[in-house]
N, C-alpha and C. Protein backbone atom coordinates (compact mmCIF):
# COMPACT_ATOMS: atom_id res chain seq x y z
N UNK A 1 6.95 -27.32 11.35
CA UNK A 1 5.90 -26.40 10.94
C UNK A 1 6.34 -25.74 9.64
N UNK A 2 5.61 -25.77 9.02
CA UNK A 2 6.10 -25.37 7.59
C UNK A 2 5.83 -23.69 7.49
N UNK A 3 6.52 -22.90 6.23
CA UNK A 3 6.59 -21.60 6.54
C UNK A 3 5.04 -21.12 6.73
N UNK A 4 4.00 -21.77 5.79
CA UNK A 4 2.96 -20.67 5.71
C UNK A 4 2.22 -20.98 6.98
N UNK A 5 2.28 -22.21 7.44
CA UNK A 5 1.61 -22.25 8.51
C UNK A 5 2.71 -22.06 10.03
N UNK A 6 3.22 -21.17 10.03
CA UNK A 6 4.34 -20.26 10.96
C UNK A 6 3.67 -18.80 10.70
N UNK A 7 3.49 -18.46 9.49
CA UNK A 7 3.14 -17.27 8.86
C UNK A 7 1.85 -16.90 9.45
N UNK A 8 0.74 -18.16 9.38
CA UNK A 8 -0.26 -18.09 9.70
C UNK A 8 -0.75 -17.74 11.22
N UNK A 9 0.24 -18.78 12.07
CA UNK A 9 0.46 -18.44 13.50
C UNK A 9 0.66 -17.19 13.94
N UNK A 10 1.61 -16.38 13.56
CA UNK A 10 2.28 -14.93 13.57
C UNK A 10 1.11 -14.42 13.42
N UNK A 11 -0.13 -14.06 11.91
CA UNK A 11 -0.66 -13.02 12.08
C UNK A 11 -1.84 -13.33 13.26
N UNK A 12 -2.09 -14.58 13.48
CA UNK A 12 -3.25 -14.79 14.16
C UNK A 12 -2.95 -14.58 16.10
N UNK A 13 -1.68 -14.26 16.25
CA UNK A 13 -1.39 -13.48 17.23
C UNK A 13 -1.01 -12.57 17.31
N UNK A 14 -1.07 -11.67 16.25
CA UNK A 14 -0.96 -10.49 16.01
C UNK A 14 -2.39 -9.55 16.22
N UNK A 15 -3.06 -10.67 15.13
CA UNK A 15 -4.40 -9.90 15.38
C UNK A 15 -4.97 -9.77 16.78
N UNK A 16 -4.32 -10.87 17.66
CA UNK A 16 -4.87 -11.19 19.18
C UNK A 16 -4.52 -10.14 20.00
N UNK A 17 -3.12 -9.97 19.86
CA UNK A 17 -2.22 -8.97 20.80
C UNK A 17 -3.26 -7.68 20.17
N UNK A 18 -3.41 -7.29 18.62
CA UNK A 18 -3.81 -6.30 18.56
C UNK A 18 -5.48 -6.02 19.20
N UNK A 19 -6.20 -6.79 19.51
CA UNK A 19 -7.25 -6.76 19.82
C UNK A 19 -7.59 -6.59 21.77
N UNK A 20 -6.29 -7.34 22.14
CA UNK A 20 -6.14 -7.15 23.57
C UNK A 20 -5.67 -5.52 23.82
N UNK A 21 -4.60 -5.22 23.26
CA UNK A 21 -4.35 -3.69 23.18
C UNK A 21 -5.51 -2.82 23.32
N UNK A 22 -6.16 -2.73 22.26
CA UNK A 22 -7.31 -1.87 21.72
C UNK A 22 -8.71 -2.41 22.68
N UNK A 23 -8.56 -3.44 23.17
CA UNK A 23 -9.85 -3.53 24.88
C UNK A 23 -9.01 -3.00 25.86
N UNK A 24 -7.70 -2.52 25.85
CA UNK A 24 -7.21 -1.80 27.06
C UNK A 24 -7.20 -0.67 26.65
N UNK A 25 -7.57 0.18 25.64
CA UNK A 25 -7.61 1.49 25.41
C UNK A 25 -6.08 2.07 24.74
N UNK A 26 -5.25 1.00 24.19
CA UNK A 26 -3.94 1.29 23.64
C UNK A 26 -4.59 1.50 22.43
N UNK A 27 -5.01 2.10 21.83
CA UNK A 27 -5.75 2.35 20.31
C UNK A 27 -4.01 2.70 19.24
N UNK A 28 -3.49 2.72 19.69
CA UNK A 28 -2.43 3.79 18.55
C UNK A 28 -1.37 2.53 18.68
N UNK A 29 -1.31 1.36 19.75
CA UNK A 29 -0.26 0.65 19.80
C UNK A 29 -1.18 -0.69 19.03
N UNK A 30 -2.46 -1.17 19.07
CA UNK A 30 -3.34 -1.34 18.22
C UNK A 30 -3.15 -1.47 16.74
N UNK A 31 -3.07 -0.42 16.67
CA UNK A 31 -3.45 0.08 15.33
C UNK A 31 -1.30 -0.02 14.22
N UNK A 32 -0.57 -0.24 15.44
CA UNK A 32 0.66 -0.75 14.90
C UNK A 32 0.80 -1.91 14.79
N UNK A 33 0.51 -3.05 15.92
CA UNK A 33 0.01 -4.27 15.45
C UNK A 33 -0.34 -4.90 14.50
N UNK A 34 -1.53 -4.49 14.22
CA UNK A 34 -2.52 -4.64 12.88
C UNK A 34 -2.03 -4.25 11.82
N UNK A 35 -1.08 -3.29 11.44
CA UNK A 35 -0.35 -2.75 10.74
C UNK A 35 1.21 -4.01 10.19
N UNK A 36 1.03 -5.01 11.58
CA UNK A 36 2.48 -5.51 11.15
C UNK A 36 1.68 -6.58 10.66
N UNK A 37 0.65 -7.20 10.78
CA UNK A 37 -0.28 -8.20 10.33
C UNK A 37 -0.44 -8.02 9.03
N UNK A 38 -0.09 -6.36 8.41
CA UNK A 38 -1.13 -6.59 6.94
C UNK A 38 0.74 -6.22 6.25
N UNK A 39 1.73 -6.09 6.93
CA UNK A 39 3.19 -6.03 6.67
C UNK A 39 3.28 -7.43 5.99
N UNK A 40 3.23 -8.84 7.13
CA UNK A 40 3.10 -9.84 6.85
C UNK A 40 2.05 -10.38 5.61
N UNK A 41 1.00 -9.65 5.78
CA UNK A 41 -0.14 -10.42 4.82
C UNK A 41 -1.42 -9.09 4.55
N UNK A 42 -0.81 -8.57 2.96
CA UNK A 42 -1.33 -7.06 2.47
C UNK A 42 -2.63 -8.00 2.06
N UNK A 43 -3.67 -6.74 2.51
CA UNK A 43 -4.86 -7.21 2.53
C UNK A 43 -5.68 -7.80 3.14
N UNK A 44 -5.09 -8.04 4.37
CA UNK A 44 -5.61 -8.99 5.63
C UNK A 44 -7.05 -8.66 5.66
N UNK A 45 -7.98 -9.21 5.87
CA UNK A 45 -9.40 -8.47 5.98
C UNK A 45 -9.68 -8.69 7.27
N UNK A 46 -9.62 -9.26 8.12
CA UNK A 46 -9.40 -9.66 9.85
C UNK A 46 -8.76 -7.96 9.99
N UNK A 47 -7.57 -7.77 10.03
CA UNK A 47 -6.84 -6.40 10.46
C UNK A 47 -7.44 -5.10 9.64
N UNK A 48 -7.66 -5.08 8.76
CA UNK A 48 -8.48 -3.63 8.00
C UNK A 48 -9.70 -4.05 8.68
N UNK A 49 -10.74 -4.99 8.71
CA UNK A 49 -11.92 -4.89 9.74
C UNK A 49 -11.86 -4.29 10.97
N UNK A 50 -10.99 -5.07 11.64
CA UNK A 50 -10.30 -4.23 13.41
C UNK A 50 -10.01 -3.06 13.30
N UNK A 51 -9.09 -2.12 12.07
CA UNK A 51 -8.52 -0.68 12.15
C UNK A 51 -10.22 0.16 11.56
N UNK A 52 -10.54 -0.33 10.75
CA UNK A 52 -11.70 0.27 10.22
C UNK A 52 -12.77 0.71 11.41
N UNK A 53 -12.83 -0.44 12.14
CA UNK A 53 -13.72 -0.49 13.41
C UNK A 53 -13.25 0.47 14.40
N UNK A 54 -11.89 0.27 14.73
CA UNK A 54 -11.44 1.05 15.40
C UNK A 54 -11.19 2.78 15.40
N UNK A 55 -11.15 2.97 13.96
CA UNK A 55 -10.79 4.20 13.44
C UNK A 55 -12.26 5.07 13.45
N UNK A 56 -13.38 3.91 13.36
CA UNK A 56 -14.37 4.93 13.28
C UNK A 56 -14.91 5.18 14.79
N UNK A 57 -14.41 4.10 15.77
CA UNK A 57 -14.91 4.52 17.40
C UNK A 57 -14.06 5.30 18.00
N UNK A 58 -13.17 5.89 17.65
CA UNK A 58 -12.35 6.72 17.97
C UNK A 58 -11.94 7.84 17.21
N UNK A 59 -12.95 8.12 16.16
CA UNK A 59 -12.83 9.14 15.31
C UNK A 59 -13.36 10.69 16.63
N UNK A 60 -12.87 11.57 17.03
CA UNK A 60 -13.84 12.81 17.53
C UNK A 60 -14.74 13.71 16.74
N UNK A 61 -16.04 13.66 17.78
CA UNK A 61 -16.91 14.17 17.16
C UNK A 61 -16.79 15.48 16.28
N UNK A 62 -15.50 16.50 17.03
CA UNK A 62 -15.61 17.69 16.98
C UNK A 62 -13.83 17.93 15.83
N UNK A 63 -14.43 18.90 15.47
CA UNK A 63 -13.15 19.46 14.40
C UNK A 63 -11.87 19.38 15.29
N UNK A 64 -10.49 19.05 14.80
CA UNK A 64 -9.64 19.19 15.91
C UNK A 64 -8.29 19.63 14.84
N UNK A 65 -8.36 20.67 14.13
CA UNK A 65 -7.04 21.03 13.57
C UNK A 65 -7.17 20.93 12.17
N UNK A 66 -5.45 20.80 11.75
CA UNK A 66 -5.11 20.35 10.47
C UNK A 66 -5.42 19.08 10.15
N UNK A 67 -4.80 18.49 10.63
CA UNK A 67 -4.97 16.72 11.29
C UNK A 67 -6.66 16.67 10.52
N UNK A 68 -7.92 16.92 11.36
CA UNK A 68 -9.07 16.56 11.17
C UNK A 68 -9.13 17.12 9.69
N UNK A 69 -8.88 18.65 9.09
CA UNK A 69 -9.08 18.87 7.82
C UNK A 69 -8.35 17.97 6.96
N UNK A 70 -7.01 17.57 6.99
CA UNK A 70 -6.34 16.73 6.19
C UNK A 70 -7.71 15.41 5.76
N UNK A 71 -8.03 15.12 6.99
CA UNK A 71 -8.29 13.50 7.27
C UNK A 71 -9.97 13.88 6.26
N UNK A 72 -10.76 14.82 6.70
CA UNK A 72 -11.66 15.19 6.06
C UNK A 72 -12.11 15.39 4.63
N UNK A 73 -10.70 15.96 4.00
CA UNK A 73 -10.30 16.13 2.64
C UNK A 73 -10.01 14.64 1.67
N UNK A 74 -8.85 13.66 2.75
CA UNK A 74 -8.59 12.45 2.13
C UNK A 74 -10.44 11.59 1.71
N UNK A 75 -10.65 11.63 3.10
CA UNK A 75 -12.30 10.65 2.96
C UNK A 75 -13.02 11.34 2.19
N UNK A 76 -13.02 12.38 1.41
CA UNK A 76 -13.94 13.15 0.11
C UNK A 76 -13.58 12.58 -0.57
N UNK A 77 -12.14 12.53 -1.20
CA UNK A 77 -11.55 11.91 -2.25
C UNK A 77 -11.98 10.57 -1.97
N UNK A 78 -12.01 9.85 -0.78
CA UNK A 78 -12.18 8.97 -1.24
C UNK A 78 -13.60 8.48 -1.53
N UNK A 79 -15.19 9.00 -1.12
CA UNK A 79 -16.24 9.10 -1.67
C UNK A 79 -16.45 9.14 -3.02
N UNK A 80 -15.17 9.82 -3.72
CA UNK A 80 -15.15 9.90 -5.02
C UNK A 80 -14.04 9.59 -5.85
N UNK A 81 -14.35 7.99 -5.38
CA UNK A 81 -13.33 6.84 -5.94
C UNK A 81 -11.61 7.61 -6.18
N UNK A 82 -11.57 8.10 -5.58
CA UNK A 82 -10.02 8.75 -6.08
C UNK A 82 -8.90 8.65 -5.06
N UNK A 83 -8.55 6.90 -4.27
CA UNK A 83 -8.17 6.02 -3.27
C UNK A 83 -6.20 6.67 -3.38
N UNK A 84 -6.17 7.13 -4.83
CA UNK A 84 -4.70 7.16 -5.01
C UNK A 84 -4.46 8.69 -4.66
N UNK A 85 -5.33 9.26 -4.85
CA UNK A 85 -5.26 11.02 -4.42
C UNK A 85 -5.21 11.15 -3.31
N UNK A 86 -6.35 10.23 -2.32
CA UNK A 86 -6.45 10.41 -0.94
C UNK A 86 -4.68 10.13 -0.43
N UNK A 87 -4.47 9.06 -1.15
CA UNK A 87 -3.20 8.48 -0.62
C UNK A 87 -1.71 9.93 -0.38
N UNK A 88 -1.98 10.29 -1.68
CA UNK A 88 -1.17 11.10 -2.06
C UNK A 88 -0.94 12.24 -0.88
N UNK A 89 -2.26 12.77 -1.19
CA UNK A 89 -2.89 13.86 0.00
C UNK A 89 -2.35 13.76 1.99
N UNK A 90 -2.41 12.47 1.74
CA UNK A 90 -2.16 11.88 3.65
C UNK A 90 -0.31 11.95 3.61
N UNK A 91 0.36 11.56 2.57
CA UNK A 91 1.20 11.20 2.65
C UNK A 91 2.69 12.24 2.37
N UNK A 92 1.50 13.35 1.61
CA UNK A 92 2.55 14.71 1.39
C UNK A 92 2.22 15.50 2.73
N UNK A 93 1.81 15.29 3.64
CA UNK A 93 1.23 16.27 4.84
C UNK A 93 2.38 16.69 5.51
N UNK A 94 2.56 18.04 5.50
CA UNK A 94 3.75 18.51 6.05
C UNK A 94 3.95 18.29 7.79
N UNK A 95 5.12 18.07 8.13
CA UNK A 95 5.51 17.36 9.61
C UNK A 95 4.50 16.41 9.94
N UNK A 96 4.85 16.20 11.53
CA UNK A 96 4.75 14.91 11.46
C UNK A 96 2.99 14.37 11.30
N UNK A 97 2.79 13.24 11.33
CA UNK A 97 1.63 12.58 11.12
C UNK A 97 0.93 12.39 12.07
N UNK A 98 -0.40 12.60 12.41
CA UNK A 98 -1.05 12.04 13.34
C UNK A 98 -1.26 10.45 13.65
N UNK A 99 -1.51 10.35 14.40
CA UNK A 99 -2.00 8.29 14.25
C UNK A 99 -3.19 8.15 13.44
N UNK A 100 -3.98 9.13 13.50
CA UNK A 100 -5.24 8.69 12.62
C UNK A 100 -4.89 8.70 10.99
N UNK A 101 -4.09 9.64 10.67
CA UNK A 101 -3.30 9.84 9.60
C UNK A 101 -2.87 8.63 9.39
N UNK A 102 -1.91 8.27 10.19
CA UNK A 102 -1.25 6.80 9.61
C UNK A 102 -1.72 5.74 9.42
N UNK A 103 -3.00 5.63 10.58
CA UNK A 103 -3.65 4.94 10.50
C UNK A 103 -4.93 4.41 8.89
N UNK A 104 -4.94 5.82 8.38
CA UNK A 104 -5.65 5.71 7.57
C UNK A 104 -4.66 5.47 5.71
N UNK A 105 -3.41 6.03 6.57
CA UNK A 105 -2.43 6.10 4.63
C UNK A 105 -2.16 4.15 5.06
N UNK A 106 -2.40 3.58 6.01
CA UNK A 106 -2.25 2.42 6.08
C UNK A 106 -3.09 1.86 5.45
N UNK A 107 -4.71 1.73 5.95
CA UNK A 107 -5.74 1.48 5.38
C UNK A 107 -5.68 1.91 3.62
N UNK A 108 -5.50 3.07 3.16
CA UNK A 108 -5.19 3.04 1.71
C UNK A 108 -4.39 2.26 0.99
N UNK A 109 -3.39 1.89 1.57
CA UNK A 109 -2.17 1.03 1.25
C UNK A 109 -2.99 -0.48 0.90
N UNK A 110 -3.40 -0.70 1.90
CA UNK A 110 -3.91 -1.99 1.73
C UNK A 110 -5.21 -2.09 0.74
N UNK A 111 -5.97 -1.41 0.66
CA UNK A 111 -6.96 -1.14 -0.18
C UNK A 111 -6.12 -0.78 -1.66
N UNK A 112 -5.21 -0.09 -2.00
CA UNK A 112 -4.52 0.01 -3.12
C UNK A 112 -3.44 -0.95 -3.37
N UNK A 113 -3.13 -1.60 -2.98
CA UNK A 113 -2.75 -2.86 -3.03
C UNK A 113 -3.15 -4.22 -3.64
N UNK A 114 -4.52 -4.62 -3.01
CA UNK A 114 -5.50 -5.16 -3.70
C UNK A 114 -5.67 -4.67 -5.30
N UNK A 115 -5.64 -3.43 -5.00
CA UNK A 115 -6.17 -2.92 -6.70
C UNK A 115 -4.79 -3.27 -7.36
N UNK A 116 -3.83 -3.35 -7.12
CA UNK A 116 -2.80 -3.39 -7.75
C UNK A 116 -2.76 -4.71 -8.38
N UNK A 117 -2.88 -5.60 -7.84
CA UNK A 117 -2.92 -7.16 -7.84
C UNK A 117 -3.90 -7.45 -8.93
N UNK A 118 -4.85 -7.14 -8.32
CA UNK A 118 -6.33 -7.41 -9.66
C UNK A 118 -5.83 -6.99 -10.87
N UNK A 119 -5.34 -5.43 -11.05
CA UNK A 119 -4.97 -4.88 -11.99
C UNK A 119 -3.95 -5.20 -12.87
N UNK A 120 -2.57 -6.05 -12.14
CA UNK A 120 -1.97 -6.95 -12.58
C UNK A 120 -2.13 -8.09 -13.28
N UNK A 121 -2.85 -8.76 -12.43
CA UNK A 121 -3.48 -9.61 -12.78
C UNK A 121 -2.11 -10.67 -12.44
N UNK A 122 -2.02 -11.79 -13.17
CA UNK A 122 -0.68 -12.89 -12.28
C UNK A 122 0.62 -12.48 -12.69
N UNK A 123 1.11 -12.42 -11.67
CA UNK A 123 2.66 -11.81 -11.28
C UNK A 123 3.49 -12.55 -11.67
N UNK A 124 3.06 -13.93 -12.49
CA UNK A 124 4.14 -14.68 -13.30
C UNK A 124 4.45 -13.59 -14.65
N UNK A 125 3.67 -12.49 -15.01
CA UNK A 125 4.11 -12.06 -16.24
C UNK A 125 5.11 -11.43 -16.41
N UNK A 126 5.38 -11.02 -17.76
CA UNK A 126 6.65 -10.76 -17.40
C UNK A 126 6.57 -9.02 -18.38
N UNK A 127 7.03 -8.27 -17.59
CA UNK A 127 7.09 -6.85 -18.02
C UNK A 127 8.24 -7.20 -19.23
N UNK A 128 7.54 -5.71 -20.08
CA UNK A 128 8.80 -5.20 -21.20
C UNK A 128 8.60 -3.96 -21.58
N UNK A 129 9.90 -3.37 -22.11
CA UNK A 129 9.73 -2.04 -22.07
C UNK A 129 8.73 -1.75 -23.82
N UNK A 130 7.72 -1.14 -23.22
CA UNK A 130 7.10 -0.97 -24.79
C UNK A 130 8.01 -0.14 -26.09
N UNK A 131 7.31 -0.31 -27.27
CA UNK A 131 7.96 0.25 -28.15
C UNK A 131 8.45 2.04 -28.32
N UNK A 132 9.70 2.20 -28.53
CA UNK A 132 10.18 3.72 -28.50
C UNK A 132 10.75 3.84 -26.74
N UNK A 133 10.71 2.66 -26.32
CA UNK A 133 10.95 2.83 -24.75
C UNK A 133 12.43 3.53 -24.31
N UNK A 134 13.12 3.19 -24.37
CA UNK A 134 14.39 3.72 -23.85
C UNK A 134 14.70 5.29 -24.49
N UNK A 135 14.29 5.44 -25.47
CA UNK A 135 14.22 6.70 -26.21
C UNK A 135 12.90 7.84 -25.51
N UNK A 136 12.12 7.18 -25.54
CA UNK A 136 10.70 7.67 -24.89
C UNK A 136 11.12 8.14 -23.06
N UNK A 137 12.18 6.98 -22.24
CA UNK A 137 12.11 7.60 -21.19
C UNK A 137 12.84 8.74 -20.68
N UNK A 138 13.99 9.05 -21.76
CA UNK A 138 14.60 10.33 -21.05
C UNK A 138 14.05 11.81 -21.09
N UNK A 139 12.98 11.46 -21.67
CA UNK A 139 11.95 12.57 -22.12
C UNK A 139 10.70 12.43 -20.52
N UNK A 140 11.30 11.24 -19.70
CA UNK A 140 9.61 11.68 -18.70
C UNK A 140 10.91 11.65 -17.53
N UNK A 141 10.29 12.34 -16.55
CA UNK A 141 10.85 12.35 -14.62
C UNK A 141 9.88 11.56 -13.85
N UNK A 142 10.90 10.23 -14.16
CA UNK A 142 10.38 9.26 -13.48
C UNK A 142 10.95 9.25 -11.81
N UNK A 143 10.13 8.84 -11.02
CA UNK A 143 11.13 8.52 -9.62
C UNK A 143 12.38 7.67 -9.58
N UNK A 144 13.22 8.22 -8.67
CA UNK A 144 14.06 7.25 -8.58
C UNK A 144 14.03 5.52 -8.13
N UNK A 145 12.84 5.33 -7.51
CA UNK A 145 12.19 3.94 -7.17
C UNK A 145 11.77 3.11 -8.31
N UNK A 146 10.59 4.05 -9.37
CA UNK A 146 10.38 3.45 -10.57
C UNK A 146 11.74 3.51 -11.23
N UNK A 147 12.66 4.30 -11.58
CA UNK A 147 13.61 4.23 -12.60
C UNK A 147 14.38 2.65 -12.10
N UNK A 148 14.87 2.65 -10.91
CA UNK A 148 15.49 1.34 -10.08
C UNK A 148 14.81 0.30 -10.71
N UNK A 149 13.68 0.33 -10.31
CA UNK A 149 12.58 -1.00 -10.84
C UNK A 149 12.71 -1.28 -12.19
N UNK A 150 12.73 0.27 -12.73
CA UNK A 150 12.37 -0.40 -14.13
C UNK A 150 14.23 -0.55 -15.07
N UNK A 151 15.45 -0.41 -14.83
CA UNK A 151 16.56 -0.95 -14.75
C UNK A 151 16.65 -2.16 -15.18
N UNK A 152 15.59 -2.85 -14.01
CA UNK A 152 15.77 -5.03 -13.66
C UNK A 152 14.83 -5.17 -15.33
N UNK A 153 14.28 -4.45 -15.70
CA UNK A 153 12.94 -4.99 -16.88
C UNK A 153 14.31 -5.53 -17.97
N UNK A 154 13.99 -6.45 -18.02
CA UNK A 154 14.91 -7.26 -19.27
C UNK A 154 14.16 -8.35 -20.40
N UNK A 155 13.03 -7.87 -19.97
CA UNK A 155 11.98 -8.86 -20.67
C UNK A 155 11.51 -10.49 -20.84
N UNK A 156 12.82 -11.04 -19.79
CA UNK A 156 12.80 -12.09 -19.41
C UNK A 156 12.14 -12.92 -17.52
N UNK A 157 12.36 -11.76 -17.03
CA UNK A 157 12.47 -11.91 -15.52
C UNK A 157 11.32 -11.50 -15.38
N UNK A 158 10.44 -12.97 -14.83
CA UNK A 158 8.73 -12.67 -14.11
C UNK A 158 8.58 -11.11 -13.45
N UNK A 159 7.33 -10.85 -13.38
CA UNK A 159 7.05 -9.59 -12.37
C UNK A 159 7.60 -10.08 -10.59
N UNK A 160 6.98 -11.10 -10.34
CA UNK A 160 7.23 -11.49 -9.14
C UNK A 160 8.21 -11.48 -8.46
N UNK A 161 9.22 -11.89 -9.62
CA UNK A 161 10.96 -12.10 -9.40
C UNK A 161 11.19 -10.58 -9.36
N UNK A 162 10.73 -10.13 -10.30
CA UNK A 162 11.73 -8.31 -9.52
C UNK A 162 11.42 -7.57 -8.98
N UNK A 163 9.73 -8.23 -8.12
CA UNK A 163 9.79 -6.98 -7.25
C UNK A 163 10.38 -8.20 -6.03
N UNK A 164 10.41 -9.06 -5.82
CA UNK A 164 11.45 -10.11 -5.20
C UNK A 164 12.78 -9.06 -4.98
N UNK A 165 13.42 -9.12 -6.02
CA UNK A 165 14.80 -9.03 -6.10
C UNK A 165 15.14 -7.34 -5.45
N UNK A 166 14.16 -6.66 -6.04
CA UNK A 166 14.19 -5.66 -5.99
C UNK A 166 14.71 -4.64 -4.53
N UNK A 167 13.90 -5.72 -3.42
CA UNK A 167 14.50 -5.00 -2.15
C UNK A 167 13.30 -3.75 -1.69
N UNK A 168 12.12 -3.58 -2.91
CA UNK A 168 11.52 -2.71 -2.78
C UNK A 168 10.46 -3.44 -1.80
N UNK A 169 9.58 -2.13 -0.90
CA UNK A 169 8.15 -2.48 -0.60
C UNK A 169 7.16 -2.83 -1.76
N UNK A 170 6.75 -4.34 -1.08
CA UNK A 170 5.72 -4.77 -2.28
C UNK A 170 4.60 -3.88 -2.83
N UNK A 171 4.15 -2.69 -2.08
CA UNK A 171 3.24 -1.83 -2.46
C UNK A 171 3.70 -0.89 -3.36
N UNK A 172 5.27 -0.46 -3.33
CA UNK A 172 5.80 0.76 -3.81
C UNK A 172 6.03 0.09 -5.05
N UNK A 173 6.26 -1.27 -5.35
CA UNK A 173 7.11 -1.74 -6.72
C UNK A 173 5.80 -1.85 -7.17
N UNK A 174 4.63 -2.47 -6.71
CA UNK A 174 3.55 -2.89 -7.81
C UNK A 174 3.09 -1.65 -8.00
N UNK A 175 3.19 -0.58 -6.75
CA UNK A 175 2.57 0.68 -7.61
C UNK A 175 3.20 1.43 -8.80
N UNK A 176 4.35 1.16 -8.86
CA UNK A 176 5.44 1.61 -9.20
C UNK A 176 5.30 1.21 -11.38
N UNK A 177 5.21 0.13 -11.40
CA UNK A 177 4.29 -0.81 -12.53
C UNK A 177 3.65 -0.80 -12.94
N UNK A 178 2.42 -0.50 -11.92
CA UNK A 178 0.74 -0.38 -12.39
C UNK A 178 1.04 1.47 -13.12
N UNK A 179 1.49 2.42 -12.29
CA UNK A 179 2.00 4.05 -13.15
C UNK A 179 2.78 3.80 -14.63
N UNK A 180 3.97 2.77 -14.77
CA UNK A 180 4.62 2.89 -15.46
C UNK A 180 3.55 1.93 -16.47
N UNK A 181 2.59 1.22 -16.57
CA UNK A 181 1.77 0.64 -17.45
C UNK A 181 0.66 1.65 -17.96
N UNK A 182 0.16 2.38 -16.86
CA UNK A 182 -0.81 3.19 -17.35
C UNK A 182 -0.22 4.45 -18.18
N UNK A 183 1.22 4.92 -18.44
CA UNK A 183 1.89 5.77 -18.83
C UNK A 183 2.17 5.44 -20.57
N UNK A 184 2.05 4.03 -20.20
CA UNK A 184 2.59 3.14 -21.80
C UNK A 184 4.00 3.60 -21.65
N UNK A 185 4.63 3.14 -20.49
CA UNK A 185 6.26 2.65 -20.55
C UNK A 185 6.36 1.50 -20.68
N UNK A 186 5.35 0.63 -19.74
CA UNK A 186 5.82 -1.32 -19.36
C UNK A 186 4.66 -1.76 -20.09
N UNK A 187 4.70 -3.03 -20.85
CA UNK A 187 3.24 -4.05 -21.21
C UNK A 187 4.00 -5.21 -20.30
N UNK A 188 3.00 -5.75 -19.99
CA UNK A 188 3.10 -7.54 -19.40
C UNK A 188 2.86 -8.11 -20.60
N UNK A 189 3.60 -9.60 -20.64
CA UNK A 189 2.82 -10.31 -21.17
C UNK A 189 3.15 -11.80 -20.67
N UNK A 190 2.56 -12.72 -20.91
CA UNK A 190 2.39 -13.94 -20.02
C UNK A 190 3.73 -15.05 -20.42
């Protein structure tokens, strides 16, 4: 069996297990499942369909806390296209997280993800540090994730290969790229 079709097997009993869960009323063990499905394969539209579905039949009718205001505040932002604020917003929430919470900085993930990709465009390119760069960055407070990432930029080594190498989450490095492009630190070029 070759890898992708092993790969393929995995999520398609993933999505199963997650769907048997969530007809027994395990909604939160569900909703981790589906979560390892879009681990394996960002963007799954099978698993964001199921959590989406799920998140809205199990949303409560009635106000229930911080939790519901948090969650209330993110889905404004996100009415008004602003997917990376919501993100932000779910993800700075002081102690711990609700499941609907996670459930939903998950759902962003994967939805910003996608955007990342498009926005990329093919991951054969190869980053470089734009002009005035190394001079230009000790002047910004970059994260320590982007600074790591952007270290490997040698102007030779595909995008693909360093967020490969990198060790990073594929969401955190391409987000990580897509900031440092919109900043005019990194250009791609093919």
């Amino acid at each position: 069996m070759t890898a992708n079709a092993s790969k393929a097997a995995q999520v398609s009993g993933l999505l199963q297990k997650g769907l048997e869960l969530y007809g027994t009323g395990d909604v939160a063990r569900a909703f981790l499942v589906w979560g390892e499905v879009l681990e394996l394969d960002p963007g799954n539209a099978e698993a964001l369909d199921y959590m989406r579905d799920a998140d809205r039949r199990t949303r409560p009718r009635a106000a229930d806390g911080p939790a519901r205001s948090l969650l209330d505040d993110a889905r404004r932002l996100l009415h008004g296209q602003n997917a990376e604020a919501a993100l932000e917003l779910l993800a700075s929430a002081p102690g711990g997280r609700s499941f609907e919470v996670e459930a939903m900085v998950e759902l962003l993930r994967a939805h910003l993800y996608e955007h990342y990709r498009a926005e990329l465009g093919d991951l054969a390119a190869v980053p470089r540090l734009k002009a005035g760069g190394k001079a230009d960055l000790q002047s910004r407070n970059l994260p320590p994730s982007a600074g790591f990432l952007l270290s490997m930029v040698d102007g030779l080594t595909p995008l693909s290969d360093l967020v490969s190498v990198s060790g990073m989450d594929r969401f955190e490095a391409l987000r990580s790229v897509c900031r440092m492009r919109a900043a005019g630190i990194l250009e791609l070029s093919a």
